[in-house]
PDB file of N, CA and C in Angstrom:
ATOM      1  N   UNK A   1       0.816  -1.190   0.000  1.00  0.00           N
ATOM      2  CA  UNK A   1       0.000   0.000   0.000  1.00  0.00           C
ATOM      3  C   UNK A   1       0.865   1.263   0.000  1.00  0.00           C
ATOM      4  N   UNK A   2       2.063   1.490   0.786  1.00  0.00           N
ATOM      5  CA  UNK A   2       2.634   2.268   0.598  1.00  0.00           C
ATOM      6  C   UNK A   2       3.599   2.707  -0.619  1.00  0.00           C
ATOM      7  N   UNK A   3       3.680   2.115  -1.123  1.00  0.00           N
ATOM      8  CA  UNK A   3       4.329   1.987  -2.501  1.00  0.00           C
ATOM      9  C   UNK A   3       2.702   2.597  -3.426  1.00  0.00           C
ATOM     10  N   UNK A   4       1.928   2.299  -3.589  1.00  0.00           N
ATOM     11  CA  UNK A   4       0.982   2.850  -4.127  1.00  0.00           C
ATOM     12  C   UNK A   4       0.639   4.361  -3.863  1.00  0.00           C
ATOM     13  N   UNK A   5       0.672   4.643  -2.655  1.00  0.00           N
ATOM     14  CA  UNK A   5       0.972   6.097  -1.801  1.00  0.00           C
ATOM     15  C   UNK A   5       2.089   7.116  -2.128  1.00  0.00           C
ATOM     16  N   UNK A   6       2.943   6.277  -2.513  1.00  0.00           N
ATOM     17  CA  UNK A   6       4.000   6.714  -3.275  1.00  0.00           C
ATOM     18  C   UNK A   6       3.807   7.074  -4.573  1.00  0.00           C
ATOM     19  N   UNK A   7       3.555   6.409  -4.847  1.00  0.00           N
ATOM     20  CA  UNK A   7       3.506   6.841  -6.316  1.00  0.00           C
ATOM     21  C   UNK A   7       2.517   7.689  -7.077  1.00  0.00           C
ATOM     22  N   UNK A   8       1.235   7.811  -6.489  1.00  0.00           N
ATOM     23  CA  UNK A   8       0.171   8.609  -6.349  1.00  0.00           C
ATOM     24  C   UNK A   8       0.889   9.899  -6.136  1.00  0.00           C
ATOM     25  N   UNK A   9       1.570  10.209  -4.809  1.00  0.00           N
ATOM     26  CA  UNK A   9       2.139  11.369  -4.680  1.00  0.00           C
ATOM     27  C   UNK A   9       3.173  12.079  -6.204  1.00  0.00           C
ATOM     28  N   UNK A  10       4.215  10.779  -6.315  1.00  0.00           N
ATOM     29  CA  UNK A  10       5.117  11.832  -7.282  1.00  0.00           C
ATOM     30  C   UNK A  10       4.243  11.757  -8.277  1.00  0.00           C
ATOM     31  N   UNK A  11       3.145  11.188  -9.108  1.00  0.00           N
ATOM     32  CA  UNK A  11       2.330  11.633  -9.814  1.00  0.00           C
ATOM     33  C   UNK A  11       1.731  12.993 -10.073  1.00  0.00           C
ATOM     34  N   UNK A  12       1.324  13.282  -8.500  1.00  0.00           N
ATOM     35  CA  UNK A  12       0.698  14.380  -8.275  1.00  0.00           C
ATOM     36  C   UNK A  12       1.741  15.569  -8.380  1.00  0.00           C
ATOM     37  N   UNK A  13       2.775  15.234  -7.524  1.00  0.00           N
ATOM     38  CA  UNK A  13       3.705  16.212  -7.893  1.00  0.00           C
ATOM     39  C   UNK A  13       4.184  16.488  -9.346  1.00  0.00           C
ATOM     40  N   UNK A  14       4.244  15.998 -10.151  1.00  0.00           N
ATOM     41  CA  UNK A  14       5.053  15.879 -11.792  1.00  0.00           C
ATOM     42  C   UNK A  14       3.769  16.737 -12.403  1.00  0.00           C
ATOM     43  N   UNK A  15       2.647  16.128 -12.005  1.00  0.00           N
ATOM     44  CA  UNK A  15       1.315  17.052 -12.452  1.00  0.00           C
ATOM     45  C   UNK A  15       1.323  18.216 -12.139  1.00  0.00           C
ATOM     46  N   UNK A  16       1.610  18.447 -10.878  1.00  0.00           N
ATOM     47  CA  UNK A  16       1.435  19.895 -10.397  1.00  0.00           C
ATOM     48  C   UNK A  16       2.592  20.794 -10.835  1.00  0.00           C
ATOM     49  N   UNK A  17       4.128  20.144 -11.353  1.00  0.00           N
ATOM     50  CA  UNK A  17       5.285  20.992 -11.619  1.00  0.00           C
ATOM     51  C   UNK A  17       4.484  20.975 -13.406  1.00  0.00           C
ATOM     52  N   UNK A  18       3.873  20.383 -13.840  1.00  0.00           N
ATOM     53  CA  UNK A  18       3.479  20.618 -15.741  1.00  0.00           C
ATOM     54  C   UNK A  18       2.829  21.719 -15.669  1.00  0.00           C
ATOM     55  N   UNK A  19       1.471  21.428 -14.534  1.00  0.00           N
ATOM     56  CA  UNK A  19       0.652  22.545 -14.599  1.00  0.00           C
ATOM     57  C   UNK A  19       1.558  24.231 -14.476  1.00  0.00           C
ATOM     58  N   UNK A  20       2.047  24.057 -13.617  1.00  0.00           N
ATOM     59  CA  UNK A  20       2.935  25.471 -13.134  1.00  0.00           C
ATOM     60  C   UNK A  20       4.002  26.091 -14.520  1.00  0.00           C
ATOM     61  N   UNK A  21       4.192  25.011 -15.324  1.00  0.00           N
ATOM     62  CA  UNK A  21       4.704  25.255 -16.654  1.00  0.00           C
ATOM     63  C   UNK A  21       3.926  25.916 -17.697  1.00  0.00           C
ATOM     64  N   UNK A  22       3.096  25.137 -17.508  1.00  0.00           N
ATOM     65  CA  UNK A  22       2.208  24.923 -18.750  1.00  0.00           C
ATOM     66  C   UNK A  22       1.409  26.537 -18.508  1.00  0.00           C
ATOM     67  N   UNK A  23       0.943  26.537 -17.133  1.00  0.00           N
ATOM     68  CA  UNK A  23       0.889  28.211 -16.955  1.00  0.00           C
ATOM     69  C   UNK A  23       2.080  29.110 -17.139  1.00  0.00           C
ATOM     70  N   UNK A  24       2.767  29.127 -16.837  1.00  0.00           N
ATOM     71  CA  UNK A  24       4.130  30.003 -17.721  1.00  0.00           C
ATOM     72  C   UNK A  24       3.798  30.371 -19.077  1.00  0.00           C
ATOM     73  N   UNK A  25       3.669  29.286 -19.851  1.00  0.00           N
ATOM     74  CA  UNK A  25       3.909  29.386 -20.746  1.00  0.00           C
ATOM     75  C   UNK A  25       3.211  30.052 -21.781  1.00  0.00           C
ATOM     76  N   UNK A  26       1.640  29.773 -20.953  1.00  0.00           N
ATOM     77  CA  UNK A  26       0.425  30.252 -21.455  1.00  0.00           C
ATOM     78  C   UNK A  26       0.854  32.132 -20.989  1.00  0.00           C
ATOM     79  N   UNK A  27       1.463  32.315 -19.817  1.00  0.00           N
ATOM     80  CA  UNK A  27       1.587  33.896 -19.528  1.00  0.00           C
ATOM     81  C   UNK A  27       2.316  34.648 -20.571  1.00  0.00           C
ATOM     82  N   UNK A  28       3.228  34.147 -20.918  1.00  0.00           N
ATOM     83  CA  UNK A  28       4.845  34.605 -21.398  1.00  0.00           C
ATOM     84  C   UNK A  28       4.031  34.497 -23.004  1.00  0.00           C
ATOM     85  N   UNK A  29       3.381  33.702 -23.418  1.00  0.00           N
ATOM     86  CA  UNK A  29       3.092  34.002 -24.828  1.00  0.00           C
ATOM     87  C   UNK A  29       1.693  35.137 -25.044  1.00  0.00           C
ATOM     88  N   UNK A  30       1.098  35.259 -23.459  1.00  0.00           N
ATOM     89  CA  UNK A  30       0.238  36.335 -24.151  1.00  0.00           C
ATOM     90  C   UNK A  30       0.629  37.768 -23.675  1.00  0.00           C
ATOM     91  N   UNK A  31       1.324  37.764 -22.845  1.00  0.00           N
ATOM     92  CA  UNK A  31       1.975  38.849 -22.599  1.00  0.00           C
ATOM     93  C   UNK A  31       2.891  39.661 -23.721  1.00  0.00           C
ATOM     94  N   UNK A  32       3.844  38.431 -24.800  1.00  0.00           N
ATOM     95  CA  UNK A  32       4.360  39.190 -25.853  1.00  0.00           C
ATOM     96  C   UNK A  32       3.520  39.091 -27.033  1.00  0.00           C
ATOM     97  N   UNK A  33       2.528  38.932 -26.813  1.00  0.00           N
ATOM     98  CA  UNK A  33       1.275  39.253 -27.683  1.00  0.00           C
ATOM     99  C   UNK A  33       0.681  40.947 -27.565  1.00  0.00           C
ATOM    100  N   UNK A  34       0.791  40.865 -26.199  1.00  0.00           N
ATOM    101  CA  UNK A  34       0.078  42.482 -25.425  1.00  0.00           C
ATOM    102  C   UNK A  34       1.199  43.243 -25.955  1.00  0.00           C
ATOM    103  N   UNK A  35       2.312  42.827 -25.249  1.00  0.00           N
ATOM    104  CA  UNK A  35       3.652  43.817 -26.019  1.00  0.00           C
ATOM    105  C   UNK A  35       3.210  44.284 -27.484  1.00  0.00           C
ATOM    106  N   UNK A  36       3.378  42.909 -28.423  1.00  0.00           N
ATOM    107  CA  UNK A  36       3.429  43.495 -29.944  1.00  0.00           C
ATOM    108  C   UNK A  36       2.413  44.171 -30.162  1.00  0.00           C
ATOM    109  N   UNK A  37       1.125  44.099 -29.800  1.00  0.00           N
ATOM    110  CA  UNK A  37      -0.335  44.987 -30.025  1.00  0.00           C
ATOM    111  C   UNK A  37      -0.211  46.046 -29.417  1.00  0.00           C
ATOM    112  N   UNK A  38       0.792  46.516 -28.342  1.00  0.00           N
ATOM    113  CA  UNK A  38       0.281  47.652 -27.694  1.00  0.00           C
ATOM    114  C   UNK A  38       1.344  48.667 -27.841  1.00  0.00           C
ATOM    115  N   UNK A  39       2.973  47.708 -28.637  1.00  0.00           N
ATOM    116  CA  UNK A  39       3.781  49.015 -29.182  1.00  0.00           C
ATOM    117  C   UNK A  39       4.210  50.485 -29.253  1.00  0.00           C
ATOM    118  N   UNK A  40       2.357  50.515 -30.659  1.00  0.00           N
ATOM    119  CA  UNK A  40       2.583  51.643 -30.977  1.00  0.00           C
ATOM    120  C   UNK A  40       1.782  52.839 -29.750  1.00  0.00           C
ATOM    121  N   UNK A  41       1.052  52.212 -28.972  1.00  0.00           N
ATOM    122  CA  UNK A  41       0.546  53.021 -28.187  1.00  0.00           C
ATOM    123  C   UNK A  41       0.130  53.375 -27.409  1.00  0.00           C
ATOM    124  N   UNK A  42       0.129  54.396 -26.754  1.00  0.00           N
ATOM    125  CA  UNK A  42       0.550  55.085 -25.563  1.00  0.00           C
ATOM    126  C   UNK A  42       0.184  54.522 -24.094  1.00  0.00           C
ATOM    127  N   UNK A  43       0.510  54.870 -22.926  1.00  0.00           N
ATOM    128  CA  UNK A  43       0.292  54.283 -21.998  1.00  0.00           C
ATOM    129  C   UNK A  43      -0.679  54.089 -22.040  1.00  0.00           C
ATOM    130  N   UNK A  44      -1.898  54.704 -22.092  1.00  0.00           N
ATOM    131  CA  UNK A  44      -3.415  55.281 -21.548  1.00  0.00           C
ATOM    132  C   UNK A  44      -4.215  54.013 -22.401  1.00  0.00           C
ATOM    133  N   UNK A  45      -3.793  53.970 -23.718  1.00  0.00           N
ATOM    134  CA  UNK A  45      -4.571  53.542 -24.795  1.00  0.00           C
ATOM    135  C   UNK A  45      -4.299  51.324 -24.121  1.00  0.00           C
ATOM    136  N   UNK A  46      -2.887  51.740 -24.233  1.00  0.00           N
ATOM    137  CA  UNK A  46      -2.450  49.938 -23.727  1.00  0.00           C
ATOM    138  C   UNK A  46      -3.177  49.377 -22.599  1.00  0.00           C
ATOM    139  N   UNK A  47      -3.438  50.538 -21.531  1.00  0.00           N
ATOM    140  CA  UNK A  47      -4.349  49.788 -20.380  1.00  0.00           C
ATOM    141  C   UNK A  47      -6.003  49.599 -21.032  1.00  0.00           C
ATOM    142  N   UNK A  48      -6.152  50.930 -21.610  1.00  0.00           N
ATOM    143  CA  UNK A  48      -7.308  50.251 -22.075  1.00  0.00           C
ATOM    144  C   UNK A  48      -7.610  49.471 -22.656  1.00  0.00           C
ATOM    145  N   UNK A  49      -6.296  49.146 -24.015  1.00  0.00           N
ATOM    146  CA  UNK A  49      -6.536  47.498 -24.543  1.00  0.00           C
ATOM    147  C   UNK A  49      -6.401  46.468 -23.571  1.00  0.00           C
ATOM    148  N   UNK A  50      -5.903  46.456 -22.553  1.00  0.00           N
ATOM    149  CA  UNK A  50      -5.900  45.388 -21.390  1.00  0.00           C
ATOM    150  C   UNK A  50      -7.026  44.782 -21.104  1.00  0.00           C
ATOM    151  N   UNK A  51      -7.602  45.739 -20.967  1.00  0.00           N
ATOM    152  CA  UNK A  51      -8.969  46.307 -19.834  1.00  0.00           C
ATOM    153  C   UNK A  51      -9.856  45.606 -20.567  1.00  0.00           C
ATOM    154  N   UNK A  52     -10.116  46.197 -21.918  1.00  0.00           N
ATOM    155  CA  UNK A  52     -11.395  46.223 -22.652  1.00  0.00           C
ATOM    156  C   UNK A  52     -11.227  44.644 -23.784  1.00  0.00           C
ATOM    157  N   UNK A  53      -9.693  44.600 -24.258  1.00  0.00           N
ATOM    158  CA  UNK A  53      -9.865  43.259 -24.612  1.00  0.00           C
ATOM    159  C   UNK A  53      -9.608  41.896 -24.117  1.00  0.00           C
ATOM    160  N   UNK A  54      -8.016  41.793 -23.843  1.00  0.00           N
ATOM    161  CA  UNK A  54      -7.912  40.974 -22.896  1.00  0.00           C
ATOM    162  C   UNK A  54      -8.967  40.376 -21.786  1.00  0.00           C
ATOM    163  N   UNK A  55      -9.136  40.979 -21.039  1.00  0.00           N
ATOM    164  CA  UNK A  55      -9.704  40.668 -19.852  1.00  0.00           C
ATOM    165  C   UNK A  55     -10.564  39.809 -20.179  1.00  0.00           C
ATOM    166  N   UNK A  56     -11.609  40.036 -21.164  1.00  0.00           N
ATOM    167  CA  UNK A  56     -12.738  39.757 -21.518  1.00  0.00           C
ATOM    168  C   UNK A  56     -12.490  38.201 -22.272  1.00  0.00           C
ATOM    169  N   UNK A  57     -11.220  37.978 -22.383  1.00  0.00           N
ATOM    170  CA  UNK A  57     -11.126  36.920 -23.238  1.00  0.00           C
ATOM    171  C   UNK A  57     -10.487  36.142 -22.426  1.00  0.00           C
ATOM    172  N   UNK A  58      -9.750  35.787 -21.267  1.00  0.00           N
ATOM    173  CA  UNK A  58      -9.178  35.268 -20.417  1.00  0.00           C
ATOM    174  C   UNK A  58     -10.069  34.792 -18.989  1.00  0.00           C
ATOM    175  N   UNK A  59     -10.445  33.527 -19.126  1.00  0.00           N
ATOM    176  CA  UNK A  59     -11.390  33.447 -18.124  1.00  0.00           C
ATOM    177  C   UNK A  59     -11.014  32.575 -16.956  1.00  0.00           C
ATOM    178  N   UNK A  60      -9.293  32.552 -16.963  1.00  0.00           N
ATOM    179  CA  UNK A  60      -8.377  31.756 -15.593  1.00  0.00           C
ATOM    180  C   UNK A  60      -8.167  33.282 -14.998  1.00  0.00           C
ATOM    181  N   UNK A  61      -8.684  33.224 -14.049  1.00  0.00           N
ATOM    182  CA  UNK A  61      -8.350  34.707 -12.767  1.00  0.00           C
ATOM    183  C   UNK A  61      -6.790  34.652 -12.412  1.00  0.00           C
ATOM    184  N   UNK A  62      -6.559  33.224 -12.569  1.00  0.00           N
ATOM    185  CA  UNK A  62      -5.141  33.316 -11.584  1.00  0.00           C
ATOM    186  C   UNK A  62      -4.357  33.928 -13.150  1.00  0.00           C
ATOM    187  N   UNK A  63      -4.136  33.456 -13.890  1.00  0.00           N
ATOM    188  CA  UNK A  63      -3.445  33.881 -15.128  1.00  0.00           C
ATOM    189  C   UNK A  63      -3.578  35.148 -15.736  1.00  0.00           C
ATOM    190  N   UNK A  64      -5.229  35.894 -15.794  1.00  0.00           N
ATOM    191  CA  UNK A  64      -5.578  37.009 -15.868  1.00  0.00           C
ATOM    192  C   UNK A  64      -4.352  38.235 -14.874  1.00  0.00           C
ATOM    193  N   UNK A  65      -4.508  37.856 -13.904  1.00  0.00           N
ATOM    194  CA  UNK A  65      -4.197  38.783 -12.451  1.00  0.00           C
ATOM    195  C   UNK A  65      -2.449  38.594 -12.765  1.00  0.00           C
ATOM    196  N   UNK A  66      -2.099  37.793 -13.320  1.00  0.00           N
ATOM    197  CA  UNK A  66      -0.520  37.521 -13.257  1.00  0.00           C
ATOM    198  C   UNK A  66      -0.155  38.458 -14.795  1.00  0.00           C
ATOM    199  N   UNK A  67      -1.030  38.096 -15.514  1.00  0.00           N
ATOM    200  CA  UNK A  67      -0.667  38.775 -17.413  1.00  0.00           C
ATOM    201  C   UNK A  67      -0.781  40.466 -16.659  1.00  0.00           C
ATOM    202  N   UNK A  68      -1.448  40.454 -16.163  1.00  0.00           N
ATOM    203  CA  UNK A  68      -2.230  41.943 -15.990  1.00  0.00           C
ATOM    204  C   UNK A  68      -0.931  42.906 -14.601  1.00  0.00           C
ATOM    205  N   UNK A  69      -0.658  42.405 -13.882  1.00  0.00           N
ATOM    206  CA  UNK A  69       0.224  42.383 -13.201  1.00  0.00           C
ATOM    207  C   UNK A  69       1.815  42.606 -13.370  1.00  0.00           C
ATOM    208  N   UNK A  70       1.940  41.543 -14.617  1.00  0.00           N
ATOM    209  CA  UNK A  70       3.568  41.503 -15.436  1.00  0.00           C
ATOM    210  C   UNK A  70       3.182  43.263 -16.899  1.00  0.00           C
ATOM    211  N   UNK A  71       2.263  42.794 -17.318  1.00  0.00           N
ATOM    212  CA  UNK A  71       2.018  44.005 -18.101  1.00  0.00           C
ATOM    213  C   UNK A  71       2.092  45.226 -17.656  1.00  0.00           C
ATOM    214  N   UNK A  72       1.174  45.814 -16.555  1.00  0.00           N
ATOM    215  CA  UNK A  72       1.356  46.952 -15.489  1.00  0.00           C
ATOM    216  C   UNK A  72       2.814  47.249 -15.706  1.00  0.00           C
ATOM    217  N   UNK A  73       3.624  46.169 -14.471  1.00  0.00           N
ATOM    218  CA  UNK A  73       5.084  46.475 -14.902  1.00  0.00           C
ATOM    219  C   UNK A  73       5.589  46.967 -15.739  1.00  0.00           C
ATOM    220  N   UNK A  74       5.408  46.575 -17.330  1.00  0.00           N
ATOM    221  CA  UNK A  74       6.053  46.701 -18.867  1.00  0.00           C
ATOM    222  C   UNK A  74       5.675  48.375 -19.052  1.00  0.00           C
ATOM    223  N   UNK A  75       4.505  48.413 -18.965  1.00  0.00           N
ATOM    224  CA  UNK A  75       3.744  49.610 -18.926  1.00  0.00           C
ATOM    225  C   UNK A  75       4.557  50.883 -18.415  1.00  0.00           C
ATOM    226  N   UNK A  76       4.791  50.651 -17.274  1.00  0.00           N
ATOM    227  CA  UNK A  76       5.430  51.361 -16.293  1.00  0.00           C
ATOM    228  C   UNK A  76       6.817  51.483 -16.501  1.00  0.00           C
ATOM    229  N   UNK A  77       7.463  50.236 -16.775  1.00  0.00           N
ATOM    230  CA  UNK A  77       8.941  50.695 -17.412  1.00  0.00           C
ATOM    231  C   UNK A  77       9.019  51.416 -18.315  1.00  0.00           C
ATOM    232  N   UNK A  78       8.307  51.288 -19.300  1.00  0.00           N
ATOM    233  CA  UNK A  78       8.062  51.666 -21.053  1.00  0.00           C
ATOM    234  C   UNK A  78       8.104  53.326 -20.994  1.00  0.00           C
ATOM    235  N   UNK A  79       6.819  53.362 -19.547  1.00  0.00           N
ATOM    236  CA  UNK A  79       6.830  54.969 -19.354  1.00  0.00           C
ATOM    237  C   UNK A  79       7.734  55.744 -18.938  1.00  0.00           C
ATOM    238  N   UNK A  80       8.596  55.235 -18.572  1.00  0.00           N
ATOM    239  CA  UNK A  80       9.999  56.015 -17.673  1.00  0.00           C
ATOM    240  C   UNK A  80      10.804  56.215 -18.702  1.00  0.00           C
ATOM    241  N   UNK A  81      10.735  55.201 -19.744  1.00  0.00           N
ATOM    242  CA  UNK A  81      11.843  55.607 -21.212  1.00  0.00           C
ATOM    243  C   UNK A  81      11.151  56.140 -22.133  1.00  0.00           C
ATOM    244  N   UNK A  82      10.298  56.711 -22.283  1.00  0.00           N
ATOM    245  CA  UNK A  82       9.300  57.166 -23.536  1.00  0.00           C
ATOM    246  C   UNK A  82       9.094  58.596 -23.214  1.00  0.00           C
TER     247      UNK A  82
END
């Protein structure tokens, strides 16, 4: 039985380190999506593409709140050099 207990666990664990990837990965590609769409423009206009498209199309909160979060950042750097 314990051997079954075992293995259940690193299962779970290997699952839970994909998932934590597999969210990465999903962040990091829509985030340089937001980048390339929001380029040409200006701070004001990029949050509102955030706001008004994104959001609306992203229906994981935890991933939403993290894209939206890392973007802010970009936003905010972008503005200090612009």
């Amino acid at each position: 039985m314990d051997k079954s207990i075992n293995k259940l666990v690193r299962n779970y664990q290997l699952e839970k380190a994909n998932l934590a990837n597999t969210k990465q990965k999903i962040i990091s590609a829509v985030l340089e999506g937001l980048v390339n769409q929001t380029e040409a423009m200006t701070v004001k206009e990029a949050r509102e593409y955030i706001n008004e498209t994104f959001n609306q199309y992203c229906g994981i909160e935890e991933i939403r709140a993290d894209v939206t979060k890392n973007f802010e950042e970009y936003i905010s750097h972008r503005k200090l050099f612009s």
